[in-house]
PDB file of N, CA and C in Angstrom:
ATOM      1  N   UNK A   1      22.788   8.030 -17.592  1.00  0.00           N
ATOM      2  CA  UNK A   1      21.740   7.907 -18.565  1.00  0.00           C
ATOM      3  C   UNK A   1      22.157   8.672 -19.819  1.00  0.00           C
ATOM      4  N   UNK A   2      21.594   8.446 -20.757  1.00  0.00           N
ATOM      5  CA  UNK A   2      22.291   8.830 -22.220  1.00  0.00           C
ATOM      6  C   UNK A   2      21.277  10.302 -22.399  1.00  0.00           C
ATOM      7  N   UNK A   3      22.245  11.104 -23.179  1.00  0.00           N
ATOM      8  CA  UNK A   3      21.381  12.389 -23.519  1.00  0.00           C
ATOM      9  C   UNK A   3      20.077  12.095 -23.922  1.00  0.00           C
ATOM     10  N   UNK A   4      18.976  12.304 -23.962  1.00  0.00           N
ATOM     11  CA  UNK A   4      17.433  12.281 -24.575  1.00  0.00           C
ATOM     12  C   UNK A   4      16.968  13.444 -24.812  1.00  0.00           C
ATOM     13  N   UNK A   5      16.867  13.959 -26.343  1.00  0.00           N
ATOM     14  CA  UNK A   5      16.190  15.047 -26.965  1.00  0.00           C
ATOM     15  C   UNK A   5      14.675  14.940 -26.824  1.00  0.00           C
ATOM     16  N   UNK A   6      13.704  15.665 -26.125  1.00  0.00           N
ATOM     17  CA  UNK A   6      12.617  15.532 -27.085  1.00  0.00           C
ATOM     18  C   UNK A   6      11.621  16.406 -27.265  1.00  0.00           C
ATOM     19  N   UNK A   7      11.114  16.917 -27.723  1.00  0.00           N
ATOM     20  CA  UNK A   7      10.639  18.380 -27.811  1.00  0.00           C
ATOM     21  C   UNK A   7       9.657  18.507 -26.926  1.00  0.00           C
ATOM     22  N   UNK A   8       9.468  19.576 -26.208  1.00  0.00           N
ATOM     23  CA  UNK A   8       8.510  19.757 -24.915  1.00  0.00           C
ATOM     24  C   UNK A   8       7.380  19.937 -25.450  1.00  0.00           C
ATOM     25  N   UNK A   9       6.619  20.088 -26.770  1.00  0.00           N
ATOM     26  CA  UNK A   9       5.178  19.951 -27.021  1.00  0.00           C
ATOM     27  C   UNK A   9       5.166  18.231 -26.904  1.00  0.00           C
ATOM     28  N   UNK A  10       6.222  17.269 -27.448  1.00  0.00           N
ATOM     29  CA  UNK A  10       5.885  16.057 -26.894  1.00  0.00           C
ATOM     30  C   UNK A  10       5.889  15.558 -25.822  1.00  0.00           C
ATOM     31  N   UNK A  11       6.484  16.246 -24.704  1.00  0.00           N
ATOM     32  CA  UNK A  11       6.539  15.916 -23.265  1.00  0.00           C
ATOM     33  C   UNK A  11       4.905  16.367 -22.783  1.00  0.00           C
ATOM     34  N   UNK A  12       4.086  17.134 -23.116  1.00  0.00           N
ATOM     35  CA  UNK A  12       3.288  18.285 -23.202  1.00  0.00           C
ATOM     36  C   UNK A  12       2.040  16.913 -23.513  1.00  0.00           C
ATOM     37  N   UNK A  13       1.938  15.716 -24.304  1.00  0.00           N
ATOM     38  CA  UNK A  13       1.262  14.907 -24.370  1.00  0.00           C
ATOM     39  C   UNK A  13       1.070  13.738 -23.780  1.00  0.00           C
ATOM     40  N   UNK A  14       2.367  13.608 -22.617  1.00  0.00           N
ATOM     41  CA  UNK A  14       2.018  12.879 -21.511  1.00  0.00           C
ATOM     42  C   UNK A  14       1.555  13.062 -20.028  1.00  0.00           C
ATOM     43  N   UNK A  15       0.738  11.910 -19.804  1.00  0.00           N
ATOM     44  CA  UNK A  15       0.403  12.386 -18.682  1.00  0.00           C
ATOM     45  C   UNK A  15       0.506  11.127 -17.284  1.00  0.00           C
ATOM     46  N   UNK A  16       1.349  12.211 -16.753  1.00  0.00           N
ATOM     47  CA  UNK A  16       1.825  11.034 -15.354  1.00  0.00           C
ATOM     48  C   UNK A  16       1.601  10.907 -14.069  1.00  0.00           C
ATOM     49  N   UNK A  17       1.404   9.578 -13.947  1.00  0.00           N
ATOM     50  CA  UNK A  17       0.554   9.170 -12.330  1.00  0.00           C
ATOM     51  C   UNK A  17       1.693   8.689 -11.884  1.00  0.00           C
ATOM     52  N   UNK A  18       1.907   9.183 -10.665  1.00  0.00           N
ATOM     53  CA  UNK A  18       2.728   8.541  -9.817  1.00  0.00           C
ATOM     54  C   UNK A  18       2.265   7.990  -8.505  1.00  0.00           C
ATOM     55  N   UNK A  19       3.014   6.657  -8.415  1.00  0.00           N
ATOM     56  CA  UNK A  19       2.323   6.175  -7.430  1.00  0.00           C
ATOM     57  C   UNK A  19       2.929   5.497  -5.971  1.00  0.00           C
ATOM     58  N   UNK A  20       2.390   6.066  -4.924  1.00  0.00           N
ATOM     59  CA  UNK A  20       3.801   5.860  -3.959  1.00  0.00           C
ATOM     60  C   UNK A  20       3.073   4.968  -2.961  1.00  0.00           C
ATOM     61  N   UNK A  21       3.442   3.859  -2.795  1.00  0.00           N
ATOM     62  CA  UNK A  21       2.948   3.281  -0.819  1.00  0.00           C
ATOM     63  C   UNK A  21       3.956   3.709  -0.099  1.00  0.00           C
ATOM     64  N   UNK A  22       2.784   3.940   1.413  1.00  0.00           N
ATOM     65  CA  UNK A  22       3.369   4.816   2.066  1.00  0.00           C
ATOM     66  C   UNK A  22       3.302   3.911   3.288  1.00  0.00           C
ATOM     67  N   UNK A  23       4.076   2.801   3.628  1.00  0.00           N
ATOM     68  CA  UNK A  23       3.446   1.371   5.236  1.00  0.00           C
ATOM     69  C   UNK A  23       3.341   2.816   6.175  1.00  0.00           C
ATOM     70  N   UNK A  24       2.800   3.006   6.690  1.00  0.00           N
ATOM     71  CA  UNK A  24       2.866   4.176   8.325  1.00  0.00           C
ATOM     72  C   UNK A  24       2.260   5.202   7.947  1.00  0.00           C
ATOM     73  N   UNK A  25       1.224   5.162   6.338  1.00  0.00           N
ATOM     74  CA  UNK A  25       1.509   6.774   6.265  1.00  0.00           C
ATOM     75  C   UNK A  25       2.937   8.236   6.192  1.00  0.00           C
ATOM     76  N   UNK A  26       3.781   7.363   6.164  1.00  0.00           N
ATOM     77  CA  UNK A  26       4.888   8.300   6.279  1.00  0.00           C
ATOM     78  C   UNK A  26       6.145   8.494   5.692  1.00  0.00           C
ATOM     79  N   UNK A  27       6.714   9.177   5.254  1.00  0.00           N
ATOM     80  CA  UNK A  27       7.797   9.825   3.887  1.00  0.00           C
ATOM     81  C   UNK A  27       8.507  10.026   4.253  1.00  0.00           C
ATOM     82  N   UNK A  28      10.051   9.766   3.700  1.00  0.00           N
ATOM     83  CA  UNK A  28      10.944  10.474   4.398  1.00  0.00           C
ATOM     84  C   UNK A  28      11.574  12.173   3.594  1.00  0.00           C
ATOM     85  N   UNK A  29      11.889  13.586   3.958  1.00  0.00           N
ATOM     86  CA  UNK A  29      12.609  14.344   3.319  1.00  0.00           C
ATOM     87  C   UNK A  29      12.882  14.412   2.076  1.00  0.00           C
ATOM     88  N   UNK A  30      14.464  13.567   1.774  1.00  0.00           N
ATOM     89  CA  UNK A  30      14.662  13.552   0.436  1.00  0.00           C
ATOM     90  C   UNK A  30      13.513  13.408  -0.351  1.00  0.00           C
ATOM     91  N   UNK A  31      12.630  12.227   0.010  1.00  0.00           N
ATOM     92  CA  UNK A  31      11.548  11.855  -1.317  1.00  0.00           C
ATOM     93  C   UNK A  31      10.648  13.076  -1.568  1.00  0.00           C
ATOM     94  N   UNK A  32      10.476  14.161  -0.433  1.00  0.00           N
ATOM     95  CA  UNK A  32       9.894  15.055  -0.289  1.00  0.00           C
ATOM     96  C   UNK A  32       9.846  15.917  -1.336  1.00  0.00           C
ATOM     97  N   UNK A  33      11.286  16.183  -1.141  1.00  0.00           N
ATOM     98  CA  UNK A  33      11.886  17.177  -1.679  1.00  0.00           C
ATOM     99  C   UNK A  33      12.063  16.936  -3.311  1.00  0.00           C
ATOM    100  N   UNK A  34      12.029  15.650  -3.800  1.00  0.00           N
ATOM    101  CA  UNK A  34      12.316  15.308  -4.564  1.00  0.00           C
ATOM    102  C   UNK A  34      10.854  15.058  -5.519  1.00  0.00           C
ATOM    103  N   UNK A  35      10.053  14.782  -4.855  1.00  0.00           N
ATOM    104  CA  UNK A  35       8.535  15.498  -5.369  1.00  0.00           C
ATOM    105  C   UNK A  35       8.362  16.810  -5.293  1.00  0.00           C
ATOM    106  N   UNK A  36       8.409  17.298  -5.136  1.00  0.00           N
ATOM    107  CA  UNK A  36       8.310  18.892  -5.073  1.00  0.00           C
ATOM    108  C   UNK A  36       8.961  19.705  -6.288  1.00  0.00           C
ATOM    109  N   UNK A  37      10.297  19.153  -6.282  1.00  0.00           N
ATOM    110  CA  UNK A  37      11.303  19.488  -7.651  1.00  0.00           C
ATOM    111  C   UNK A  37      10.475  18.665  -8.895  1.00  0.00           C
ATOM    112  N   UNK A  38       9.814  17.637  -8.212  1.00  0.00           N
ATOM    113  CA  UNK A  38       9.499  17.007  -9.894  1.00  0.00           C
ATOM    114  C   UNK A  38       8.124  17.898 -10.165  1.00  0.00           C
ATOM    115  N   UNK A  39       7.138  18.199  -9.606  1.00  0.00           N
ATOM    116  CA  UNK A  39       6.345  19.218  -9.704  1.00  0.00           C
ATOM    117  C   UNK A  39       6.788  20.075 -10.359  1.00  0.00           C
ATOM    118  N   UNK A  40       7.444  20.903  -9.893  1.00  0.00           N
ATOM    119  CA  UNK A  40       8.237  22.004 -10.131  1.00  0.00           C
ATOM    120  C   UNK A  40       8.066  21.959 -11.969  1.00  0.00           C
ATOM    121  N   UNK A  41       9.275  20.902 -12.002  1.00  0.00           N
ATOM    122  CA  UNK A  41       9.485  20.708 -13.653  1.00  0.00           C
ATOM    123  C   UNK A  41       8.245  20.058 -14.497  1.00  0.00           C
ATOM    124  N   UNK A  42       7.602  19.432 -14.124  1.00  0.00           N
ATOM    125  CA  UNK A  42       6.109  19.071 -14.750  1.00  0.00           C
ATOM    126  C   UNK A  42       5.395  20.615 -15.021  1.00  0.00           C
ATOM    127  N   UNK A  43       5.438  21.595 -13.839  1.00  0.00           N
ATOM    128  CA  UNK A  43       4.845  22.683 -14.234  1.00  0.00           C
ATOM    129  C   UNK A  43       5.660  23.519 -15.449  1.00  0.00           C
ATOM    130  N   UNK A  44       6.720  23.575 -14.998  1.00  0.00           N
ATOM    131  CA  UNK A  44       7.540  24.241 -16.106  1.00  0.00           C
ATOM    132  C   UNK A  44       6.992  23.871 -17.365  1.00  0.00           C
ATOM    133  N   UNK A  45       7.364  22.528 -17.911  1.00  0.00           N
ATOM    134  CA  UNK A  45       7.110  21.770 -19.284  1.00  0.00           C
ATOM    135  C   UNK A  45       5.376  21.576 -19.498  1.00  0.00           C
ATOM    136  N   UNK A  46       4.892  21.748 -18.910  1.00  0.00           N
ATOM    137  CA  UNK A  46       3.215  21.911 -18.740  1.00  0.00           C
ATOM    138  C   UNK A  46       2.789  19.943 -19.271  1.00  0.00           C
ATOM    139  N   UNK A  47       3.420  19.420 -18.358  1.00  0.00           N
ATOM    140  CA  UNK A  47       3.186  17.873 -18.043  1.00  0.00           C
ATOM    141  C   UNK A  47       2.200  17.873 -17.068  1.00  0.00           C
ATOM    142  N   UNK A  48       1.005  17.155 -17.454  1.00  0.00           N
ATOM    143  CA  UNK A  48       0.310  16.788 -16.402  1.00  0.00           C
ATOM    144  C   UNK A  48       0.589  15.433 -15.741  1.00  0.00           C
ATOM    145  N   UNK A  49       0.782  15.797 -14.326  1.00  0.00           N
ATOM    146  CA  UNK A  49       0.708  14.614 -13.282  1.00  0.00           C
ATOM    147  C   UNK A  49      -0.060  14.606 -12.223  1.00  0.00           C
ATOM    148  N   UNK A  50      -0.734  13.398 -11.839  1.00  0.00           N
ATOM    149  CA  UNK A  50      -0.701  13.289 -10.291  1.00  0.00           C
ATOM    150  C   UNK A  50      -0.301  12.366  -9.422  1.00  0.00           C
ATOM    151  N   UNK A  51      -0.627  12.841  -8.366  1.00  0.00           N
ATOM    152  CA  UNK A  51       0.061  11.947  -7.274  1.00  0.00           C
ATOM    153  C   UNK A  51      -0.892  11.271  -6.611  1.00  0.00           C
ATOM    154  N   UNK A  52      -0.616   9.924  -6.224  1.00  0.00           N
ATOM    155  CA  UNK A  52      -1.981   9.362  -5.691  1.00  0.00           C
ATOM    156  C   UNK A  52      -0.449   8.087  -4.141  1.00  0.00           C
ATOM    157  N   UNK A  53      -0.996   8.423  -3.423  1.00  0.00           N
ATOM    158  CA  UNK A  53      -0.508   8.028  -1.853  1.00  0.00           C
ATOM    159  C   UNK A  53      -1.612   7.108  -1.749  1.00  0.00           C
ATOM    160  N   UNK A  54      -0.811   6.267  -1.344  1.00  0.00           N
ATOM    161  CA  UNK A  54      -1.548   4.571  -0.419  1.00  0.00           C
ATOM    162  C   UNK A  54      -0.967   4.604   0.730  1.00  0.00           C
ATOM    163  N   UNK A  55      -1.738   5.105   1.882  1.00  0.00           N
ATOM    164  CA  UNK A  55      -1.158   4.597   3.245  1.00  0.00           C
ATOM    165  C   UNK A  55      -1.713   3.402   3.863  1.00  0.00           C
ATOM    166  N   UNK A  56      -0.830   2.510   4.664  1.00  0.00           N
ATOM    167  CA  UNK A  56      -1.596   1.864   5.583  1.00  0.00           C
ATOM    168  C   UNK A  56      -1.945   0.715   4.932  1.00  0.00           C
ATOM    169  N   UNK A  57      -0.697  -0.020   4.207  1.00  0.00           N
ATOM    170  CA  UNK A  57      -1.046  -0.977   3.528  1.00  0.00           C
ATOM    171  C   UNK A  57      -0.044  -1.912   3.805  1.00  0.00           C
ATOM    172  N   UNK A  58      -0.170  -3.109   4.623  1.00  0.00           N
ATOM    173  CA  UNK A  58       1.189  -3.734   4.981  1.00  0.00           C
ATOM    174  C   UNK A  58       1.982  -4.590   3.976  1.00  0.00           C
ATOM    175  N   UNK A  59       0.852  -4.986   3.090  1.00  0.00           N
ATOM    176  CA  UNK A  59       1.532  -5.863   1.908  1.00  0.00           C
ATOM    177  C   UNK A  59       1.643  -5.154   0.936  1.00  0.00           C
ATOM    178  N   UNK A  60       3.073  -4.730   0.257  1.00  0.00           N
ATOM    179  CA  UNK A  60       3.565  -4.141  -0.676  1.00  0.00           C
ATOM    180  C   UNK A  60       3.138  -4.926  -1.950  1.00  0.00           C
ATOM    181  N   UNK A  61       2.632  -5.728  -2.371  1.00  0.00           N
ATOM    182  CA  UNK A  61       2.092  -6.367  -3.334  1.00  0.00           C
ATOM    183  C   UNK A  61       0.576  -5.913  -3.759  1.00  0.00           C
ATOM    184  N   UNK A  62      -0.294  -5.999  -3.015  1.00  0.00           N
ATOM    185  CA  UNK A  62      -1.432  -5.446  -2.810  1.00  0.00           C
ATOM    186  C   UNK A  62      -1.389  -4.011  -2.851  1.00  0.00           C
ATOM    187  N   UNK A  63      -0.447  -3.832  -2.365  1.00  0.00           N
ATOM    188  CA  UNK A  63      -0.320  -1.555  -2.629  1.00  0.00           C
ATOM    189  C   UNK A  63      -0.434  -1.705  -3.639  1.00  0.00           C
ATOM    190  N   UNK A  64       0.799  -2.055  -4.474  1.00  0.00           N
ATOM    191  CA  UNK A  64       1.270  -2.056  -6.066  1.00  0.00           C
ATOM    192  C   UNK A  64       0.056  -2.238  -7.037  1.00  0.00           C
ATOM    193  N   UNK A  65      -0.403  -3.430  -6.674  1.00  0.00           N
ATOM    194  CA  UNK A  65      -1.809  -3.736  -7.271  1.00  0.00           C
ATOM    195  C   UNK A  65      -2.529  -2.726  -7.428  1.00  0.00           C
ATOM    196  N   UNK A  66      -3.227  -2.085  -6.129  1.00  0.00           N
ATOM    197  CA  UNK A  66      -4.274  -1.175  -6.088  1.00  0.00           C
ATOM    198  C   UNK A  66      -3.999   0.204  -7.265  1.00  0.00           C
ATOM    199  N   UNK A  67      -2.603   0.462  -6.503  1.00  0.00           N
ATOM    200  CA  UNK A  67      -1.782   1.776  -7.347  1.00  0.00           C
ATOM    201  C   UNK A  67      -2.351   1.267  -8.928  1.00  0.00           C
ATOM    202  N   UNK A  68      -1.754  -0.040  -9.343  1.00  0.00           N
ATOM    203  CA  UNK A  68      -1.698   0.287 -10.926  1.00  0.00           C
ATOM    204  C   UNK A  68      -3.321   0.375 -11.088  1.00  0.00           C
ATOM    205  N   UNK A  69      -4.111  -0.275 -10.058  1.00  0.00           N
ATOM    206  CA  UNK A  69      -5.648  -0.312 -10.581  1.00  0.00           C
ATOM    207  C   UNK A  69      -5.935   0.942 -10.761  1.00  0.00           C
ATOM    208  N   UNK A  70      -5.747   2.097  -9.774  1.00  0.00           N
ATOM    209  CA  UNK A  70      -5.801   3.402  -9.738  1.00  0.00           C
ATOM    210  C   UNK A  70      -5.416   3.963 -11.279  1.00  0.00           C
ATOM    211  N   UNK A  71      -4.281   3.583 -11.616  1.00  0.00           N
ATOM    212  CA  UNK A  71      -3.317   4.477 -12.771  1.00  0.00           C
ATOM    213  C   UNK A  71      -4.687   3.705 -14.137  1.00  0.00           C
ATOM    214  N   UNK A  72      -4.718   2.160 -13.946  1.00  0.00           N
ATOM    215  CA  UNK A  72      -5.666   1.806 -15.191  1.00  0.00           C
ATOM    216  C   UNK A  72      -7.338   2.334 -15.457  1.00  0.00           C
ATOM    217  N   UNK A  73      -7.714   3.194 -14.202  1.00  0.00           N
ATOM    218  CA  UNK A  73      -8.924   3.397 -14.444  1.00  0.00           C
ATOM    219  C   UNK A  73      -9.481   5.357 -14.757  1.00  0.00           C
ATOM    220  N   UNK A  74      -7.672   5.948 -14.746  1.00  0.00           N
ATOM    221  CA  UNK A  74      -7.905   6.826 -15.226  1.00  0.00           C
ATOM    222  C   UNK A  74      -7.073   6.919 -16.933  1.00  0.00           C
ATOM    223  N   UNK A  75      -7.042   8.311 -17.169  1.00  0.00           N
ATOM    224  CA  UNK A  75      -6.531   8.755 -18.296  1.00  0.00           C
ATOM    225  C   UNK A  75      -4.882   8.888 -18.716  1.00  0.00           C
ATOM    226  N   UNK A  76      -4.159   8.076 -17.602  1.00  0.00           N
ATOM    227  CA  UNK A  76      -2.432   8.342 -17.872  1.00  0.00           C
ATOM    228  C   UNK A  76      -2.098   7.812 -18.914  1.00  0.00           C
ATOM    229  N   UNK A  77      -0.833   7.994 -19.600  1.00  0.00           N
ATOM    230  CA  UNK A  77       0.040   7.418 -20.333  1.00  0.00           C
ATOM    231  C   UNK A  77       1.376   6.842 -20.079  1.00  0.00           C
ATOM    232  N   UNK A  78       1.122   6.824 -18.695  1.00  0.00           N
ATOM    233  CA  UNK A  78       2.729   6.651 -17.849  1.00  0.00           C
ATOM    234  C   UNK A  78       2.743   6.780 -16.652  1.00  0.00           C
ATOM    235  N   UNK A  79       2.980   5.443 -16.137  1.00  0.00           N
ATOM    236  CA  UNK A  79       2.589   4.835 -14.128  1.00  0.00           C
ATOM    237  C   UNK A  79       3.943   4.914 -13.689  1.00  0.00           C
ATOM    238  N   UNK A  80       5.065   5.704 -12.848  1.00  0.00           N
ATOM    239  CA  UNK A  80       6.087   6.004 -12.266  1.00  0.00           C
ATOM    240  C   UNK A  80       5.556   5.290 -10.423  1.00  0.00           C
ATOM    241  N   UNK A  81       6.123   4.460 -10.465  1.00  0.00           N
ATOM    242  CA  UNK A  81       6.170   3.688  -8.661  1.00  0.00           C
ATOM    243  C   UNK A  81       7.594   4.219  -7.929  1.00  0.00           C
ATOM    244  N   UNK A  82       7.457   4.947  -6.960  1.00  0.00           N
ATOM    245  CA  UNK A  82       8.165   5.898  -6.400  1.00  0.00           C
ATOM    246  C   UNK A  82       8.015   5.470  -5.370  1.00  0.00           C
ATOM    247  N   UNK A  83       8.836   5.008  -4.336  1.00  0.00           N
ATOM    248  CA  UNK A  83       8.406   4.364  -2.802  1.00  0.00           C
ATOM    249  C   UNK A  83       8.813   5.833  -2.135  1.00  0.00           C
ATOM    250  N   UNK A  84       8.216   5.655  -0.550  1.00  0.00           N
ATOM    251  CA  UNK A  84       8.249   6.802  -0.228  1.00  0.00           C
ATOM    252  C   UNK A  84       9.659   6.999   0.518  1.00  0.00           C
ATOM    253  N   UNK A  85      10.497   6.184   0.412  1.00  0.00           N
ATOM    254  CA  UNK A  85      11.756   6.530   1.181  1.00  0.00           C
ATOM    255  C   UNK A  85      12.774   6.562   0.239  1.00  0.00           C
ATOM    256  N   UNK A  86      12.798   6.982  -0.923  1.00  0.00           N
ATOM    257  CA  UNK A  86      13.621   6.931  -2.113  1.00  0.00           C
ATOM    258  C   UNK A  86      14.147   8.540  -2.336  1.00  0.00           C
ATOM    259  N   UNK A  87      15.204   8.625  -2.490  1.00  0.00           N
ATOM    260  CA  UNK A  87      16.052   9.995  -2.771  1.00  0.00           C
ATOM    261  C   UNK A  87      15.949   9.559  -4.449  1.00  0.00           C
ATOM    262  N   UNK A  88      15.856  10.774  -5.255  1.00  0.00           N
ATOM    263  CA  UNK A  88      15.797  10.791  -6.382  1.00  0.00           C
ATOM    264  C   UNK A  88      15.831  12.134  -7.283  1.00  0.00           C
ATOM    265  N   UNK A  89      16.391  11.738  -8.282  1.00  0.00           N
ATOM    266  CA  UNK A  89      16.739  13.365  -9.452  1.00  0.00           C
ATOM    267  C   UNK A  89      15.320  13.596  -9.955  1.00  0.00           C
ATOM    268  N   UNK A  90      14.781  14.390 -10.072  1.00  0.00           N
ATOM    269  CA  UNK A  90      13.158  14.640 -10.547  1.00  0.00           C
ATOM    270  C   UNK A  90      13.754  14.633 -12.328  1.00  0.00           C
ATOM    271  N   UNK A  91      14.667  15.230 -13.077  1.00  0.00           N
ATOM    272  CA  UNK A  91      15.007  15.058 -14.139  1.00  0.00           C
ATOM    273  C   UNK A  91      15.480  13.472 -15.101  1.00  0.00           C
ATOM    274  N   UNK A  92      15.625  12.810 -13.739  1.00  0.00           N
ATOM    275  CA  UNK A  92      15.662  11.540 -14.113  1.00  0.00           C
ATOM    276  C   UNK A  92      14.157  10.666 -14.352  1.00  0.00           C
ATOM    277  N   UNK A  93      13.157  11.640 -13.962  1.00  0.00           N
ATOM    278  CA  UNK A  93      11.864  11.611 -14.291  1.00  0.00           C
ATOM    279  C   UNK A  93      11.076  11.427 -15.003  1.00  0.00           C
ATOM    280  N   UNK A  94      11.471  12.454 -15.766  1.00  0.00           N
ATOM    281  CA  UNK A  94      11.232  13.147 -16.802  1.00  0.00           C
ATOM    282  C   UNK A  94      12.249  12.567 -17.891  1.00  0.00           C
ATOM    283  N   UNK A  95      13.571  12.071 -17.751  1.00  0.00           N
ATOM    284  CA  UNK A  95      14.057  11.532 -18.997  1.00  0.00           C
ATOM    285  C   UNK A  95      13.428  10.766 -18.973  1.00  0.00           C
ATOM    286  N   UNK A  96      13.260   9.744 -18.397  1.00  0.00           N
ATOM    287  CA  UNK A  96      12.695   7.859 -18.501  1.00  0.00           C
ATOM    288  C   UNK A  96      11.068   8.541 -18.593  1.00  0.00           C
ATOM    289  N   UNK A  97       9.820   9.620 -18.769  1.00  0.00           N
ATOM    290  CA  UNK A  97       9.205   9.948 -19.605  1.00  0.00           C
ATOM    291  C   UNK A  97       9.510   9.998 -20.986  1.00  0.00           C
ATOM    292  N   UNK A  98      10.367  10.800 -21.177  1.00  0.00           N
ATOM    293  CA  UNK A  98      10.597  11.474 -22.699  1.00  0.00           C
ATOM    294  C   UNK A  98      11.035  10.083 -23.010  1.00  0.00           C
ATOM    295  N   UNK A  99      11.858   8.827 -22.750  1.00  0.00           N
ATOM    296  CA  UNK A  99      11.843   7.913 -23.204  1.00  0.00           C
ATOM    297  C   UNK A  99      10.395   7.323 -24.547  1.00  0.00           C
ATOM    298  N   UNK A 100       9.507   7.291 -23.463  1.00  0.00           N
ATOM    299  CA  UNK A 100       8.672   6.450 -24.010  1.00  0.00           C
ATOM    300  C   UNK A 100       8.501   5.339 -24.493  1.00  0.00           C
ATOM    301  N   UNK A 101       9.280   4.332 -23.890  1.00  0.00           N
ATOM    302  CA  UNK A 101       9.526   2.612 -23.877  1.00  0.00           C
ATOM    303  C   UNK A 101       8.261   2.496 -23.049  1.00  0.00           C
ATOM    304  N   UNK A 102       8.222   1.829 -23.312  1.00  0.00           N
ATOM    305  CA  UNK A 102       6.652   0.082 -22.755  1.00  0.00           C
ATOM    306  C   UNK A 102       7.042   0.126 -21.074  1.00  0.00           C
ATOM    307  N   UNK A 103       8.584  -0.034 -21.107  1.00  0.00           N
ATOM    308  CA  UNK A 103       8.931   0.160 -19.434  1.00  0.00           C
ATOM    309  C   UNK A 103      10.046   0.596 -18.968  1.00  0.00           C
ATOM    310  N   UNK A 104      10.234   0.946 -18.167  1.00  0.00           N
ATOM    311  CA  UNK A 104      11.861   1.371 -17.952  1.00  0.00           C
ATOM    312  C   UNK A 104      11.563   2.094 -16.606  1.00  0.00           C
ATOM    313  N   UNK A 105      12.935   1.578 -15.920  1.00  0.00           N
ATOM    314  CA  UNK A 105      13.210   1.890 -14.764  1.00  0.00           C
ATOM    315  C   UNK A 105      14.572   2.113 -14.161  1.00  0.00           C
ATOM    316  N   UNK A 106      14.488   2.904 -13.220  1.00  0.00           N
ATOM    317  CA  UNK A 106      15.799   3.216 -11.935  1.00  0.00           C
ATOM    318  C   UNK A 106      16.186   2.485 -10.984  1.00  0.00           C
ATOM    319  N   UNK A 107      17.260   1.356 -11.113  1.00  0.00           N
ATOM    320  CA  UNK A 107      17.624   1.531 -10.102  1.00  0.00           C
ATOM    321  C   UNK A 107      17.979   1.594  -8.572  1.00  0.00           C
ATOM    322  N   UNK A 108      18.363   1.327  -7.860  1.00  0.00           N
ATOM    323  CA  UNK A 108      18.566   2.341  -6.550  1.00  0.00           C
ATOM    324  C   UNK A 108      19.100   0.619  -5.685  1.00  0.00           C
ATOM    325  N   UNK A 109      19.875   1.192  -4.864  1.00  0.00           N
ATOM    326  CA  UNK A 109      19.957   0.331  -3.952  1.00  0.00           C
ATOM    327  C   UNK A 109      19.337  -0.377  -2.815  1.00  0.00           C
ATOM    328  N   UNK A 110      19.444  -1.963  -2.506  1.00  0.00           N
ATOM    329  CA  UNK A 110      18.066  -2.010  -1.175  1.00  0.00           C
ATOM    330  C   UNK A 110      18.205  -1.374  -0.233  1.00  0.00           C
ATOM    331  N   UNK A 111      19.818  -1.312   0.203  1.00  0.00           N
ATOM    332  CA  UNK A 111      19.661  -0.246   1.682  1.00  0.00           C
ATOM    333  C   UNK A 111      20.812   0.644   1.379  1.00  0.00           C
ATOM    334  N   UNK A 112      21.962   0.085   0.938  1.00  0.00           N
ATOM    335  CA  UNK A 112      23.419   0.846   1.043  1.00  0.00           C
ATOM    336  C   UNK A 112      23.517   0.418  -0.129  1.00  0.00           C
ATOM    337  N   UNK A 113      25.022   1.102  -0.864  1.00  0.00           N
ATOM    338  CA  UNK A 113      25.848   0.372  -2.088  1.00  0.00           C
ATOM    339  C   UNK A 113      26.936  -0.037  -1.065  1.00  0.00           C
ATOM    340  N   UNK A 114      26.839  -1.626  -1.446  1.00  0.00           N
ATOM    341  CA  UNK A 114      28.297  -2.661  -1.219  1.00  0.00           C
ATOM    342  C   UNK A 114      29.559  -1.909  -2.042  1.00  0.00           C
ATOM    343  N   UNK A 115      29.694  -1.052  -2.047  1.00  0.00           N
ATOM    344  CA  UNK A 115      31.406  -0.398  -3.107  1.00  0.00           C
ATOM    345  C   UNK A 115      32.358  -1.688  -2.960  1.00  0.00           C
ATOM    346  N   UNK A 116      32.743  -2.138  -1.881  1.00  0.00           N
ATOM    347  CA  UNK A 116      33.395  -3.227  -1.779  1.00  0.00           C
ATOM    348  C   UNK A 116      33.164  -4.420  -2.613  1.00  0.00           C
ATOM    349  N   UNK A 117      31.925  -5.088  -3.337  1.00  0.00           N
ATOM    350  CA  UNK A 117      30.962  -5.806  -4.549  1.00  0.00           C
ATOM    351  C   UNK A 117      31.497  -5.081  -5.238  1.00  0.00           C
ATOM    352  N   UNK A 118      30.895  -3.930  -5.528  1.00  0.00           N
ATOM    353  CA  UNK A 118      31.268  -3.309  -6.726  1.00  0.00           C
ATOM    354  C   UNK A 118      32.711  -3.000  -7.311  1.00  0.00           C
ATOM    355  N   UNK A 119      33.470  -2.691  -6.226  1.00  0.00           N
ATOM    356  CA  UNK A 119      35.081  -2.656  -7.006  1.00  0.00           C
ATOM    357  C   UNK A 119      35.373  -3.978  -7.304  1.00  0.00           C
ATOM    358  N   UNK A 120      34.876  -4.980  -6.690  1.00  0.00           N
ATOM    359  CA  UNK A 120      35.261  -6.343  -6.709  1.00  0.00           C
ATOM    360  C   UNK A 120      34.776  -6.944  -7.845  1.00  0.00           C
ATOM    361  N   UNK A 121      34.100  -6.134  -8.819  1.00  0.00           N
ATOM    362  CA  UNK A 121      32.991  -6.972  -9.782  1.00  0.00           C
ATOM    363  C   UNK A 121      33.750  -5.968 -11.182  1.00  0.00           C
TER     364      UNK A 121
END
C-alpha cells in the first residue's frame, strides 16, 4: 500500500463501524488479536469505533445486509466488513480510513495463495 499522510485531528473525525458475521458464533485467534491491536490504535489516535457481531446467520448475504442496515441507522462515516476468520494488519485499517475513497478494500485470499498461479502469472 502506498505511504498515506494524514493528520490525526483528521483521522479524529471519523467514525468506524465494523462489521463482522460470525456462522457459529465463533472467531478464530488471529482475527482476535487483530481486533484488539486495531482498538488499541483507534484509542491511541482517539478514532471512534464500534464493533457490532452477527452470530448465527447462515446466509452470508443477509448478514451483510443486516450489518450495513446496522452501520446506516447509526452515526458512522465508514463501514469496514471484517469476517471473523481473517488475519489482518490493524494499520492497514486505519490506512484504507485515512484514505477516504467512497470504497476501498483488502484483499486476502479464499483459502490459501496458489504461489504456483502466481509465479505463473
Amino acid at each position: 500500500m502506498p505511504k498515506v499522510e494524514v493528520p490525526v485531528e483528521e483521522l479524529r473525525t471519523r467514525k468506524l463501524f465494523v462489521a463482522t458475521p460470525m456462522y457459529g458464533g465463533m472467531c478464530n485467534g488471529p482475527y482476535t488479536k487483530a481486533l484488539l491491536d486495531l482498538n488499541t490504535i483507534c484509542m491511541k489516535y482517539g478514532i471512534q469505533v464500534q464493533y457490532f457481531f452477527l452470530f448465527n446467520e447462515s446466509l452470508i448475504t443477509r448478514a451483510r445486509n443486516y450489518l450495513a442496515d446496522e452501520f446506516i441507522r447509526g452515526e458512522f462515516t465508514h463501514l469496514m466488513f471484517i469476517d471473523s476468520d481473517i488475519d489482518f494488519e490493524a494499520m492497514d485499517v486505519i490506512t484504507l480510513l485515512a484514505l477516504n475513497k467512497p470504497i476501498a478494500g483488502g484483499p486476502y485470499p479464499k483459502k490459501t495463495i496458489a504461489w504456483e498461479k502466481v509465479y505463473d502469472a
